[in-house]
PDB file of N, CA and C in Angstrom:
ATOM      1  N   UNK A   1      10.221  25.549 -31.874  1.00  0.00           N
ATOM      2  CA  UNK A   1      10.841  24.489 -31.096  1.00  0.00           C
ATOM      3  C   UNK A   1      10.510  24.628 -29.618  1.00  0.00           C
ATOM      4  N   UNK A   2      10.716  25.827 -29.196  1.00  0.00           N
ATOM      5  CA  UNK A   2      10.561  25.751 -27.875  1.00  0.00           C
ATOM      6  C   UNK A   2       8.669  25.877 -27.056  1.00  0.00           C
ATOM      7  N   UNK A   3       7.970  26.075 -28.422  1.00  0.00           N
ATOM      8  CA  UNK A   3       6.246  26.125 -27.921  1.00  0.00           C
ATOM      9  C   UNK A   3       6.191  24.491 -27.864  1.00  0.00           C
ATOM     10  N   UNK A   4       6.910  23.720 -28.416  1.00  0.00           N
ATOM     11  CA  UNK A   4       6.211  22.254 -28.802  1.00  0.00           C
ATOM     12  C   UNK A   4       6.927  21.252 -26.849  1.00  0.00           C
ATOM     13  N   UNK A   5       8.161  22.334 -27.098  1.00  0.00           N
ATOM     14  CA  UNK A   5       8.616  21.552 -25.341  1.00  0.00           C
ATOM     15  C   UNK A   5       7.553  22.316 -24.165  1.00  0.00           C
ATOM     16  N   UNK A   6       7.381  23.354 -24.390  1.00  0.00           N
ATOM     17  CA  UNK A   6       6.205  23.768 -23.689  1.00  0.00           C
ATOM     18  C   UNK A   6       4.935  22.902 -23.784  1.00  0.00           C
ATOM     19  N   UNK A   7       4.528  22.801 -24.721  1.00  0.00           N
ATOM     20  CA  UNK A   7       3.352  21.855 -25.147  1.00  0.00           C
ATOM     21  C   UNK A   7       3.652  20.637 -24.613  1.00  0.00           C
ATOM     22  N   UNK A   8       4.574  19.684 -24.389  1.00  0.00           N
ATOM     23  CA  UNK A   8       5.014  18.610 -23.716  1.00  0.00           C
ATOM     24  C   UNK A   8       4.915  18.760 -22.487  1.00  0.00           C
ATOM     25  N   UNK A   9       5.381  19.774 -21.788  1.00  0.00           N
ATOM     26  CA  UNK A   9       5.034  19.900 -20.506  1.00  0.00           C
ATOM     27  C   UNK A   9       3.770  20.131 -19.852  1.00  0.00           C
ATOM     28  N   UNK A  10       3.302  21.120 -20.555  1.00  0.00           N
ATOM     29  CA  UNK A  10       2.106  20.893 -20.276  1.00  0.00           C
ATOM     30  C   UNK A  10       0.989  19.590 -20.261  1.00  0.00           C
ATOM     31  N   UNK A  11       1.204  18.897 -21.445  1.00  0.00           N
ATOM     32  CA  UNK A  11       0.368  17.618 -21.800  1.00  0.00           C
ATOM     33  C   UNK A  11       1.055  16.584 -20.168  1.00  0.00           C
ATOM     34  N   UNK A  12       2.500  16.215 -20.295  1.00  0.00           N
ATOM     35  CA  UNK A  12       2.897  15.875 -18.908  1.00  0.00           C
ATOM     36  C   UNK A  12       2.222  16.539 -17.699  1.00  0.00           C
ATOM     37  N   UNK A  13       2.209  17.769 -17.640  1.00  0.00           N
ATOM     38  CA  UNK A  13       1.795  17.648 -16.246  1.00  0.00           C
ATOM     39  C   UNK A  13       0.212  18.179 -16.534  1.00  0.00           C
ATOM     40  N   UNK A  14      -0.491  18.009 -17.191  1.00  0.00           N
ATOM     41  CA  UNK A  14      -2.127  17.226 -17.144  1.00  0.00           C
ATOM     42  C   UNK A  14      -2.271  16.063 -16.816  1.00  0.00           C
ATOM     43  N   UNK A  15      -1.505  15.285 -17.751  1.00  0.00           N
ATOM     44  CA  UNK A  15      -1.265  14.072 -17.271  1.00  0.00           C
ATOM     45  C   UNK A  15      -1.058  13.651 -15.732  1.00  0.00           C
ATOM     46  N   UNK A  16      -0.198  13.946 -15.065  1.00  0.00           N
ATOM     47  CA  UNK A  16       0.275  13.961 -14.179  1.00  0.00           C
ATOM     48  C   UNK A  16      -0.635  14.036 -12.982  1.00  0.00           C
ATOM     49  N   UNK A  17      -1.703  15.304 -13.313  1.00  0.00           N
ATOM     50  CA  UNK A  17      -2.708  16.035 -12.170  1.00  0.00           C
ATOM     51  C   UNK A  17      -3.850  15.174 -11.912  1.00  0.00           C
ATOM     52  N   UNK A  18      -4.467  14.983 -13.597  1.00  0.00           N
ATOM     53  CA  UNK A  18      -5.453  13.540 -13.555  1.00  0.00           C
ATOM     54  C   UNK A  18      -5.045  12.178 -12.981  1.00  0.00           C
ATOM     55  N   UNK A  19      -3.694  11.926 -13.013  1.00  0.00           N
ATOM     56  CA  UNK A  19      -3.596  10.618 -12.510  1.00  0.00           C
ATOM     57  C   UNK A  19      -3.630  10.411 -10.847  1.00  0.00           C
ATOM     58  N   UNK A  20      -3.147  11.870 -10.663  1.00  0.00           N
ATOM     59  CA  UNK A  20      -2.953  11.950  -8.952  1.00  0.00           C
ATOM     60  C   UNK A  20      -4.147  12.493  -8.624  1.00  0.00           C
ATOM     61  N   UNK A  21      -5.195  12.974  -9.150  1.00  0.00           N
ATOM     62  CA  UNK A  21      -6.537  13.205  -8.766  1.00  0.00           C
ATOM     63  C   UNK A  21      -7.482  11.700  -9.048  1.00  0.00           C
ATOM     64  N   UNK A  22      -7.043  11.213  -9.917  1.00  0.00           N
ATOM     65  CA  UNK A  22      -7.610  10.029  -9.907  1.00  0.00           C
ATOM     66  C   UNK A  22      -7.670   9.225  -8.994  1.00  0.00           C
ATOM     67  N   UNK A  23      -6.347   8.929  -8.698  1.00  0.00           N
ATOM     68  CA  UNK A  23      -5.822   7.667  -7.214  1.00  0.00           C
ATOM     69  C   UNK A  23      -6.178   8.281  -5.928  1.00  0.00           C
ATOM     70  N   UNK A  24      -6.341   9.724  -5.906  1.00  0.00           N
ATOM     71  CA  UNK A  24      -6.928   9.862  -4.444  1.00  0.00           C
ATOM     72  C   UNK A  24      -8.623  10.002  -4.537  1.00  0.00           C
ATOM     73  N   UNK A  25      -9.331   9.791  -5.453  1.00  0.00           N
ATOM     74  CA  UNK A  25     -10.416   9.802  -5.313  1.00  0.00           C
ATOM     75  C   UNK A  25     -10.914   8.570  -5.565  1.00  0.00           C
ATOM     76  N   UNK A  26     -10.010   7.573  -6.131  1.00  0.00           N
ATOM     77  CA  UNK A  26     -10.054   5.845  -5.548  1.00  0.00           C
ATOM     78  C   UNK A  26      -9.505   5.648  -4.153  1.00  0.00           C
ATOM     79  N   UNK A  27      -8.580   6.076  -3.937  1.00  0.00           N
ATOM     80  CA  UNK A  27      -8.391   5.890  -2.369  1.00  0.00           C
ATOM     81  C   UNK A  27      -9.292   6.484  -1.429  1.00  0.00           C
ATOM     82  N   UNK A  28     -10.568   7.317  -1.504  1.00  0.00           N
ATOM     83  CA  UNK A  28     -10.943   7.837  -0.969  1.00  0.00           C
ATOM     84  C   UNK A  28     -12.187   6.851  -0.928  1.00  0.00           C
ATOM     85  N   UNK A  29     -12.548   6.228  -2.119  1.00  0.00           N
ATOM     86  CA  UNK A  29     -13.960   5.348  -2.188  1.00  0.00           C
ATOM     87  C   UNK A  29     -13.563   3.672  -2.051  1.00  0.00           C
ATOM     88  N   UNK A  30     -12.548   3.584  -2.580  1.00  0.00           N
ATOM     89  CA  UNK A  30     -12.538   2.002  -2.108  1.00  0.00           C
ATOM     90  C   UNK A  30     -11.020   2.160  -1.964  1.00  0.00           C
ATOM     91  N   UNK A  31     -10.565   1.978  -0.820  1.00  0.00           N
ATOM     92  CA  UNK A  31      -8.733   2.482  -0.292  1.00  0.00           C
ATOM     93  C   UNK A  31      -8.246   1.020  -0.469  1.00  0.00           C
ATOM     94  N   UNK A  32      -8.992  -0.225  -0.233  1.00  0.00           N
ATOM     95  CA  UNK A  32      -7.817  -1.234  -0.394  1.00  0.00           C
ATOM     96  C   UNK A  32      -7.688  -1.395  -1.759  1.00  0.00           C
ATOM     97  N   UNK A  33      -8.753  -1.084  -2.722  1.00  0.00           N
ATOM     98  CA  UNK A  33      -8.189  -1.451  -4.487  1.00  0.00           C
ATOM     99  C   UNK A  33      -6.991  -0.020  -4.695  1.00  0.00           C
ATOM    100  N   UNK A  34      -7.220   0.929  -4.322  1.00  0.00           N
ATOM    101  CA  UNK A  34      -5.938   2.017  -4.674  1.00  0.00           C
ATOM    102  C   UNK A  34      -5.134   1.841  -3.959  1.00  0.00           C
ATOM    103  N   UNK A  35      -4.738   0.932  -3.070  1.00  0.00           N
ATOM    104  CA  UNK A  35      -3.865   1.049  -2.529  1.00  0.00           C
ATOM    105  C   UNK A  35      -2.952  -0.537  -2.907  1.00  0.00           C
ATOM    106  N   UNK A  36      -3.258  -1.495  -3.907  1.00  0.00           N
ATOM    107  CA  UNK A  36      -2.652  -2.404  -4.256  1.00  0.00           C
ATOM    108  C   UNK A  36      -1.780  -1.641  -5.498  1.00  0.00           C
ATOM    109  N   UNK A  37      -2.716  -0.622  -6.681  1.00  0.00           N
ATOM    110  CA  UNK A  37      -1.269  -0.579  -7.582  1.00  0.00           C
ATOM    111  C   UNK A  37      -0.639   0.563  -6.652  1.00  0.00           C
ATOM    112  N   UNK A  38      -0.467   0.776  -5.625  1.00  0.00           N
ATOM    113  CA  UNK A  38       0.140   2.234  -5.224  1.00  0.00           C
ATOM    114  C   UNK A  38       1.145   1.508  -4.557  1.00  0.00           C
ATOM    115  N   UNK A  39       0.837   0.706  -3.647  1.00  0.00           N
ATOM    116  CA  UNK A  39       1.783  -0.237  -2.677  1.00  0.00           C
ATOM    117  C   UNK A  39       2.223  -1.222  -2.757  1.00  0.00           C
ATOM    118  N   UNK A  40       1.747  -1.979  -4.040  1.00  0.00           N
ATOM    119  CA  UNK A  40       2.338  -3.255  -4.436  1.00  0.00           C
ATOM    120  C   UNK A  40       2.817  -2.860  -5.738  1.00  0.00           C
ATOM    121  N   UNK A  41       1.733  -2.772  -6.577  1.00  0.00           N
ATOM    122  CA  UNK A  41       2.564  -2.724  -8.411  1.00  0.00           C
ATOM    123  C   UNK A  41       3.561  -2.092  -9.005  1.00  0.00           C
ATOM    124  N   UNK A  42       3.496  -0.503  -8.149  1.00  0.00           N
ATOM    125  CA  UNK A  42       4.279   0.314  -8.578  1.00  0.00           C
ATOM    126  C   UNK A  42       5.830   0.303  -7.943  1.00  0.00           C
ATOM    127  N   UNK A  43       5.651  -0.336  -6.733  1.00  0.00           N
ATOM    128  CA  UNK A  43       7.215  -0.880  -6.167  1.00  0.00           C
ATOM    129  C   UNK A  43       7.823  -1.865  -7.166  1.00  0.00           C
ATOM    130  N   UNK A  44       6.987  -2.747  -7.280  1.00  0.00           N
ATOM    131  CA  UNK A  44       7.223  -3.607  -8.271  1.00  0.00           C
ATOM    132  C   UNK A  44       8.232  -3.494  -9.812  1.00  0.00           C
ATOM    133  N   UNK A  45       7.432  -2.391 -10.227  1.00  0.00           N
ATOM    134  CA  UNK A  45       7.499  -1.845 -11.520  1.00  0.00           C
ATOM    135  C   UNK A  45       8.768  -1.027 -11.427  1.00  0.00           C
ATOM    136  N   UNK A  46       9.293  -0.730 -10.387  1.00  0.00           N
ATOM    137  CA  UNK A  46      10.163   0.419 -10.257  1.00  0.00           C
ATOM    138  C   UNK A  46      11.301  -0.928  -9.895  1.00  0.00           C
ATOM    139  N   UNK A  47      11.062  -1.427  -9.022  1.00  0.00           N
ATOM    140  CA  UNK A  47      12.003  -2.861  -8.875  1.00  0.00           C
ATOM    141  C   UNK A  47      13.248  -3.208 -10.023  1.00  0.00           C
ATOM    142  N   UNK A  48      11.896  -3.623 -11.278  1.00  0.00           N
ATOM    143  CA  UNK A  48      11.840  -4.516 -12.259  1.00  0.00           C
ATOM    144  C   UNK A  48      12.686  -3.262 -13.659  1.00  0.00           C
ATOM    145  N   UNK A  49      12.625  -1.838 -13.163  1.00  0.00           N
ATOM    146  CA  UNK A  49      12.855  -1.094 -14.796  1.00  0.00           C
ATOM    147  C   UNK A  49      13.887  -0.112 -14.034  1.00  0.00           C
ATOM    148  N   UNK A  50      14.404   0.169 -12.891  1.00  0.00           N
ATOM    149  CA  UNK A  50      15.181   1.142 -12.611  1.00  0.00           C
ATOM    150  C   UNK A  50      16.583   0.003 -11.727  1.00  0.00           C
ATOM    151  N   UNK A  51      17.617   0.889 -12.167  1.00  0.00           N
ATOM    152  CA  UNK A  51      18.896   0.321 -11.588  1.00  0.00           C
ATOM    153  C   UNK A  51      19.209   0.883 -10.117  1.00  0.00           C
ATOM    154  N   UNK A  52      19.225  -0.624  -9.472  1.00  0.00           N
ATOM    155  CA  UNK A  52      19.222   0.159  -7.943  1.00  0.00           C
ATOM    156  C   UNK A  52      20.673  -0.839  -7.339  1.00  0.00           C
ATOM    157  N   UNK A  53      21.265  -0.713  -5.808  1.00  0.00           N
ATOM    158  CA  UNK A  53      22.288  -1.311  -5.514  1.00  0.00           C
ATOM    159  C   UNK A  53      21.375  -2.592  -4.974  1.00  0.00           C
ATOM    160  N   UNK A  54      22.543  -2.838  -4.013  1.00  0.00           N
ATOM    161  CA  UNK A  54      22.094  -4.305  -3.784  1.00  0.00           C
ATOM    162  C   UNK A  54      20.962  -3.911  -2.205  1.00  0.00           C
ATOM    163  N   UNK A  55      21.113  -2.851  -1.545  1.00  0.00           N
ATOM    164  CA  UNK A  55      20.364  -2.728  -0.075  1.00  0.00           C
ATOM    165  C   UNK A  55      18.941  -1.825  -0.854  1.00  0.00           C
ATOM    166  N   UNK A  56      19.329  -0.903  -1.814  1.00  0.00           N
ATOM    167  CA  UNK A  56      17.951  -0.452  -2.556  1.00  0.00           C
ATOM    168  C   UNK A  56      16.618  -1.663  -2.586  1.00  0.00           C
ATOM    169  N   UNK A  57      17.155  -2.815  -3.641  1.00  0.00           N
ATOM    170  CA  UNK A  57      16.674  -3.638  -3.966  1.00  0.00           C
ATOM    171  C   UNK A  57      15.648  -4.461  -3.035  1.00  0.00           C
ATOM    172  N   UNK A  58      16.986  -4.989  -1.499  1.00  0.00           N
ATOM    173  CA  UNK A  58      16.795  -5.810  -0.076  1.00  0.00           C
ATOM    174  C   UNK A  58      15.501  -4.631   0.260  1.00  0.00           C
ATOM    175  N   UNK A  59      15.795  -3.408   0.476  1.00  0.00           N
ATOM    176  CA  UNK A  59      14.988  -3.016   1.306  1.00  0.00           C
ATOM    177  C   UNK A  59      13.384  -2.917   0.654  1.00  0.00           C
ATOM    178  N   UNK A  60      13.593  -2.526  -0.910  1.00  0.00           N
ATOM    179  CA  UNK A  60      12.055  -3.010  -1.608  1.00  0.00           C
ATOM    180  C   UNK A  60      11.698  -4.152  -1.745  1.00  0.00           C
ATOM    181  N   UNK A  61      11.941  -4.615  -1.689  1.00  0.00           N
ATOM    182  CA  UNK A  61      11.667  -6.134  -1.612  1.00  0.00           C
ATOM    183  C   UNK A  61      10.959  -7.145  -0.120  1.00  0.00           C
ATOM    184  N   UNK A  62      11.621  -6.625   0.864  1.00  0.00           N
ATOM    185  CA  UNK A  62      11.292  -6.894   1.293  1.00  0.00           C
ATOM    186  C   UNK A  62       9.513  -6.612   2.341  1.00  0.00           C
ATOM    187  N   UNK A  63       9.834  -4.775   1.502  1.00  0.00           N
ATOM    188  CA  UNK A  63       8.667  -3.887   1.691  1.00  0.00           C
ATOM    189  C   UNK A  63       7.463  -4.305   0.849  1.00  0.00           C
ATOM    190  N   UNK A  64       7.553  -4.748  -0.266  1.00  0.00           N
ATOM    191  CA  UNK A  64       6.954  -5.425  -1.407  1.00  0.00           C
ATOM    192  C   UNK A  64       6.109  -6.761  -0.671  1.00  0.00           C
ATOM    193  N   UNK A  65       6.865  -7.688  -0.305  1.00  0.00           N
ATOM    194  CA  UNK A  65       6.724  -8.655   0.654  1.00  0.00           C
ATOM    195  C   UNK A  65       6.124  -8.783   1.666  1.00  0.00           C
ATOM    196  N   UNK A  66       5.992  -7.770   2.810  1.00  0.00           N
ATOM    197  CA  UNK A  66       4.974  -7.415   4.008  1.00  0.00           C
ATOM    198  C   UNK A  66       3.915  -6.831   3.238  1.00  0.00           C
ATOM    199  N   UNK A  67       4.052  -5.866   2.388  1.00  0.00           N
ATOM    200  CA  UNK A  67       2.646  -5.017   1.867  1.00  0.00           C
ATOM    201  C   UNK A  67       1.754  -5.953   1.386  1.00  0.00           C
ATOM    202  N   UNK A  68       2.205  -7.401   0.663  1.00  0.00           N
ATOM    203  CA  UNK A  68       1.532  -8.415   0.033  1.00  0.00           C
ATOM    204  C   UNK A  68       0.895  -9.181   1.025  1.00  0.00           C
ATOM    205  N   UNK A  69       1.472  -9.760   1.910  1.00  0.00           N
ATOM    206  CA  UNK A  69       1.396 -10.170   2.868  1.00  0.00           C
ATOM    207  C   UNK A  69      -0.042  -9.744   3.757  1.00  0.00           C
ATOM    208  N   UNK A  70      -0.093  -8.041   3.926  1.00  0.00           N
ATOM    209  CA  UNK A  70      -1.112  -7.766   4.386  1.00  0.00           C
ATOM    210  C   UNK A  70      -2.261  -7.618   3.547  1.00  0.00           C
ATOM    211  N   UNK A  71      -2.199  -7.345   2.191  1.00  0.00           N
ATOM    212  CA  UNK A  71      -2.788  -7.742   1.741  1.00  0.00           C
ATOM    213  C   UNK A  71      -3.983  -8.994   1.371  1.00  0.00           C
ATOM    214  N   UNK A  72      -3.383 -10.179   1.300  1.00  0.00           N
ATOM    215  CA  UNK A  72      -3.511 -11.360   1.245  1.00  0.00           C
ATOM    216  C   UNK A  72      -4.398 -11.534   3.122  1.00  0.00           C
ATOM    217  N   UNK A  73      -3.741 -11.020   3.804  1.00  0.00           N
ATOM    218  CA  UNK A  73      -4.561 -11.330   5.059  1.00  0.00           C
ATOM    219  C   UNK A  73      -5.841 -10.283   5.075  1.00  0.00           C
ATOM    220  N   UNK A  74      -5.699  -9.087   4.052  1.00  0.00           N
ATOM    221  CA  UNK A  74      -7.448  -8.171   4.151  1.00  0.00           C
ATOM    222  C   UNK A  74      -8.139  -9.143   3.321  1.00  0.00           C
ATOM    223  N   UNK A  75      -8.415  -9.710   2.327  1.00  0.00           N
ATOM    224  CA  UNK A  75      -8.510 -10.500   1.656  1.00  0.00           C
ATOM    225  C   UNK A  75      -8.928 -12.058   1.789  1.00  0.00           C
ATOM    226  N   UNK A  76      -8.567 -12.739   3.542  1.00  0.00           N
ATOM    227  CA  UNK A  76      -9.133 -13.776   4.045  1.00  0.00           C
ATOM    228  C   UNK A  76      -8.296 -14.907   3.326  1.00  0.00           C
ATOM    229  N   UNK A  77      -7.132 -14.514   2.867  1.00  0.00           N
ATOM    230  CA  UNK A  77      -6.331 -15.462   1.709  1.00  0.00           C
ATOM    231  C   UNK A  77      -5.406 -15.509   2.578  1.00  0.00           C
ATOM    232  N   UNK A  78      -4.941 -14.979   3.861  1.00  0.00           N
ATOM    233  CA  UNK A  78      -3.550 -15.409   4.504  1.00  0.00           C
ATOM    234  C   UNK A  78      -4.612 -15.514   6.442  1.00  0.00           C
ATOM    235  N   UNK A  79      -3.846 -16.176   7.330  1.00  0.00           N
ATOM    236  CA  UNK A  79      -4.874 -15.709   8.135  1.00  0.00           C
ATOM    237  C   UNK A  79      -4.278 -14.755   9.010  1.00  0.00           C
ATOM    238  N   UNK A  80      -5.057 -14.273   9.511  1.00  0.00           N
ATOM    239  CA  UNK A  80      -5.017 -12.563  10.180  1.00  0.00           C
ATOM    240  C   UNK A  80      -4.247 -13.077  11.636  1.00  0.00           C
ATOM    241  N   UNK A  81      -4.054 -13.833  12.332  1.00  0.00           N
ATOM    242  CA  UNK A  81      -3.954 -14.543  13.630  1.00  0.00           C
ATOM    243  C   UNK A  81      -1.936 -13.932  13.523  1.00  0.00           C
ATOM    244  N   UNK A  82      -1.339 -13.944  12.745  1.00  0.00           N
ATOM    245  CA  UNK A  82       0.172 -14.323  12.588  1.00  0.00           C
ATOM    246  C   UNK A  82       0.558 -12.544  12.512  1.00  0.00           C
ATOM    247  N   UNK A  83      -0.078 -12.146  12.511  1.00  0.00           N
ATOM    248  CA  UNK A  83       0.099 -10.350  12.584  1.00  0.00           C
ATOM    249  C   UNK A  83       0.366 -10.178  14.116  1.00  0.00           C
ATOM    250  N   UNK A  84      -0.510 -10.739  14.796  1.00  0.00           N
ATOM    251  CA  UNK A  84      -1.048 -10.150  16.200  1.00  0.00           C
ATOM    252  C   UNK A  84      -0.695 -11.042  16.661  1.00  0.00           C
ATOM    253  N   UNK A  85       0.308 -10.504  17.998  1.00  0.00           N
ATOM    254  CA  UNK A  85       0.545 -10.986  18.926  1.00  0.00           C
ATOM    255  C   UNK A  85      -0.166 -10.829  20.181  1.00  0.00           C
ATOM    256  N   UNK A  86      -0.373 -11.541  20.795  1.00  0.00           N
ATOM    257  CA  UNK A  86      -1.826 -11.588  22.125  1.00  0.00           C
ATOM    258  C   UNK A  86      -1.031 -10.979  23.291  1.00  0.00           C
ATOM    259  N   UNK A  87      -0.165 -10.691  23.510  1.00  0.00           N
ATOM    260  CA  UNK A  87       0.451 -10.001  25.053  1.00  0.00           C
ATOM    261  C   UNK A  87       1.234  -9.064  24.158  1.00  0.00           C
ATOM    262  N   UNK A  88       1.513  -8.606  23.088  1.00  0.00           N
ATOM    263  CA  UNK A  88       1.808  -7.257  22.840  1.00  0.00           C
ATOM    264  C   UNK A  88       1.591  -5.719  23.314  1.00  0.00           C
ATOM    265  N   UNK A  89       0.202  -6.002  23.762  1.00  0.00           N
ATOM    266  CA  UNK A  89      -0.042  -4.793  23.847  1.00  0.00           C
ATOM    267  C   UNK A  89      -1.319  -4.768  24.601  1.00  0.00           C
ATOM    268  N   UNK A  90      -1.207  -3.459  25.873  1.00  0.00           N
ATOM    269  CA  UNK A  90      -2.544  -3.915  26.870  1.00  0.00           C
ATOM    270  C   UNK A  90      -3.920  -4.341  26.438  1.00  0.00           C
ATOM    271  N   UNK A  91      -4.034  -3.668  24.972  1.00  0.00           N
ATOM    272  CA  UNK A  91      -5.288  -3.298  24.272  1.00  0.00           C
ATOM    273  C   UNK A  91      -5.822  -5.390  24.169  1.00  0.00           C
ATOM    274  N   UNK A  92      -4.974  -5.986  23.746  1.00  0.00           N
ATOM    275  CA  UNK A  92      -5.594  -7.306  23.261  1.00  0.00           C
ATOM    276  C   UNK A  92      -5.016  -8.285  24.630  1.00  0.00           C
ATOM    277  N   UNK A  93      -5.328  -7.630  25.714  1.00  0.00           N
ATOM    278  CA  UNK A  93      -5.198  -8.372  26.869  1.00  0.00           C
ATOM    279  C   UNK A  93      -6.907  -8.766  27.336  1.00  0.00           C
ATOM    280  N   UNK A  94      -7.680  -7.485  26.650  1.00  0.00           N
ATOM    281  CA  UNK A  94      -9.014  -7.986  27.351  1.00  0.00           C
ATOM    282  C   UNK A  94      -9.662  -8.859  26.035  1.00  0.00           C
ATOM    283  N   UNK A  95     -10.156  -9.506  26.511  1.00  0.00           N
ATOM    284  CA  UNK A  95     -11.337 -10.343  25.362  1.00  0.00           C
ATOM    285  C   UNK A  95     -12.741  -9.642  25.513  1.00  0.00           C
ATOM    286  N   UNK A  96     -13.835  -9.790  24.377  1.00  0.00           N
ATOM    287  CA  UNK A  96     -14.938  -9.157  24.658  1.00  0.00           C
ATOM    288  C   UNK A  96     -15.690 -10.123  24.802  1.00  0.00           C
ATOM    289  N   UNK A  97     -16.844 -10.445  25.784  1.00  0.00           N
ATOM    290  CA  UNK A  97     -17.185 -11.894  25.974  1.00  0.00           C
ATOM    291  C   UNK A  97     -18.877 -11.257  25.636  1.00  0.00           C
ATOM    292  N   UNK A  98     -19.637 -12.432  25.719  1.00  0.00           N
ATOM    293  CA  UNK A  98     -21.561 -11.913  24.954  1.00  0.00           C
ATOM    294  C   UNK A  98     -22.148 -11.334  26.242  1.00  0.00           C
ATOM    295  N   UNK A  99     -21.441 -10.465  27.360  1.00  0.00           N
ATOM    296  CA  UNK A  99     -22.612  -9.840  28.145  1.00  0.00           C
ATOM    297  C   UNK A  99     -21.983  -8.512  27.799  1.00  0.00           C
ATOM    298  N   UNK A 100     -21.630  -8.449  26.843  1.00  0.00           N
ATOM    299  CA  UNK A 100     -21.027  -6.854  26.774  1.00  0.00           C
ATOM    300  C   UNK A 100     -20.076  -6.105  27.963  1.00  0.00           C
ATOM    301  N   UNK A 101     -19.591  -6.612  27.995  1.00  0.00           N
ATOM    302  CA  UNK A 101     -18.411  -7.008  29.429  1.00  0.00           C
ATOM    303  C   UNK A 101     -16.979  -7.455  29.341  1.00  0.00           C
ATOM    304  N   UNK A 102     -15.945  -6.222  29.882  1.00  0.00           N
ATOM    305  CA  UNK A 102     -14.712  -6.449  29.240  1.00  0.00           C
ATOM    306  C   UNK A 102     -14.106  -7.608  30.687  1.00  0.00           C
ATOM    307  N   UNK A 103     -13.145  -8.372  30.033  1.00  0.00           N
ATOM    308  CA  UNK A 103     -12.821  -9.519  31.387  1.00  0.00           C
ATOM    309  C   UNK A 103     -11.210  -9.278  31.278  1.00  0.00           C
ATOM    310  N   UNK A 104     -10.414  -9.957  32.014  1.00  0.00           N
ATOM    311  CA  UNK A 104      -9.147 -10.757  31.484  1.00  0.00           C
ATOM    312  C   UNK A 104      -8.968 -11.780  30.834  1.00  0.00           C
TER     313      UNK A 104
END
């Protein structure tokens, strides 16, 4: 009895090692496809099968929601303009104009 719960654990955490060696060696070669089931599906999935309160829920959800969001704008499917604000920050105060020359 107790070699076969051993044997379970073990098979689990093989399991376990391949899957997390897997996703970082997709995140390492193409990071925006590993990073949709990592940051979108699996919130999702956890959403949809685990019992959470009502601010659990608000706060995935709404995390679910921006992650898609940016998504959809790497993607050319949302447009990139509504992220960035133009006087936020000194960096997007200069424009780069065609003499290779930073201006105001």
């Amino acid at each position: 009895m107790e070699s076969k719960n051993k044997n379970k654990q073990r098979i689990l955490w093989l399991i376990l090692t391949v899957s997390i060696m897997s996703v970082s060696m997709l995140s390492s070669f193409l990071p925006v496809f590993a990073n949709i089931p990592i940051n979108v599906l699996l919130p999702i999935g956890i959403m949809l099968t685990c019992k959470m309160v009502f601010f659990e829920k608000l706060k995935l959800s709404t995390l679910i929601i921006l992650r898609a969001a940016i998504l959809l704008a790497v993607f050319n499917i949302l447009n990139r303009d509504i992220f960035i604000s133009k006087n936020s920050t000194y960096i997007f105060r200069y424009k780069y104009n065609r003499s290779n020359t930073y201006r105001f």
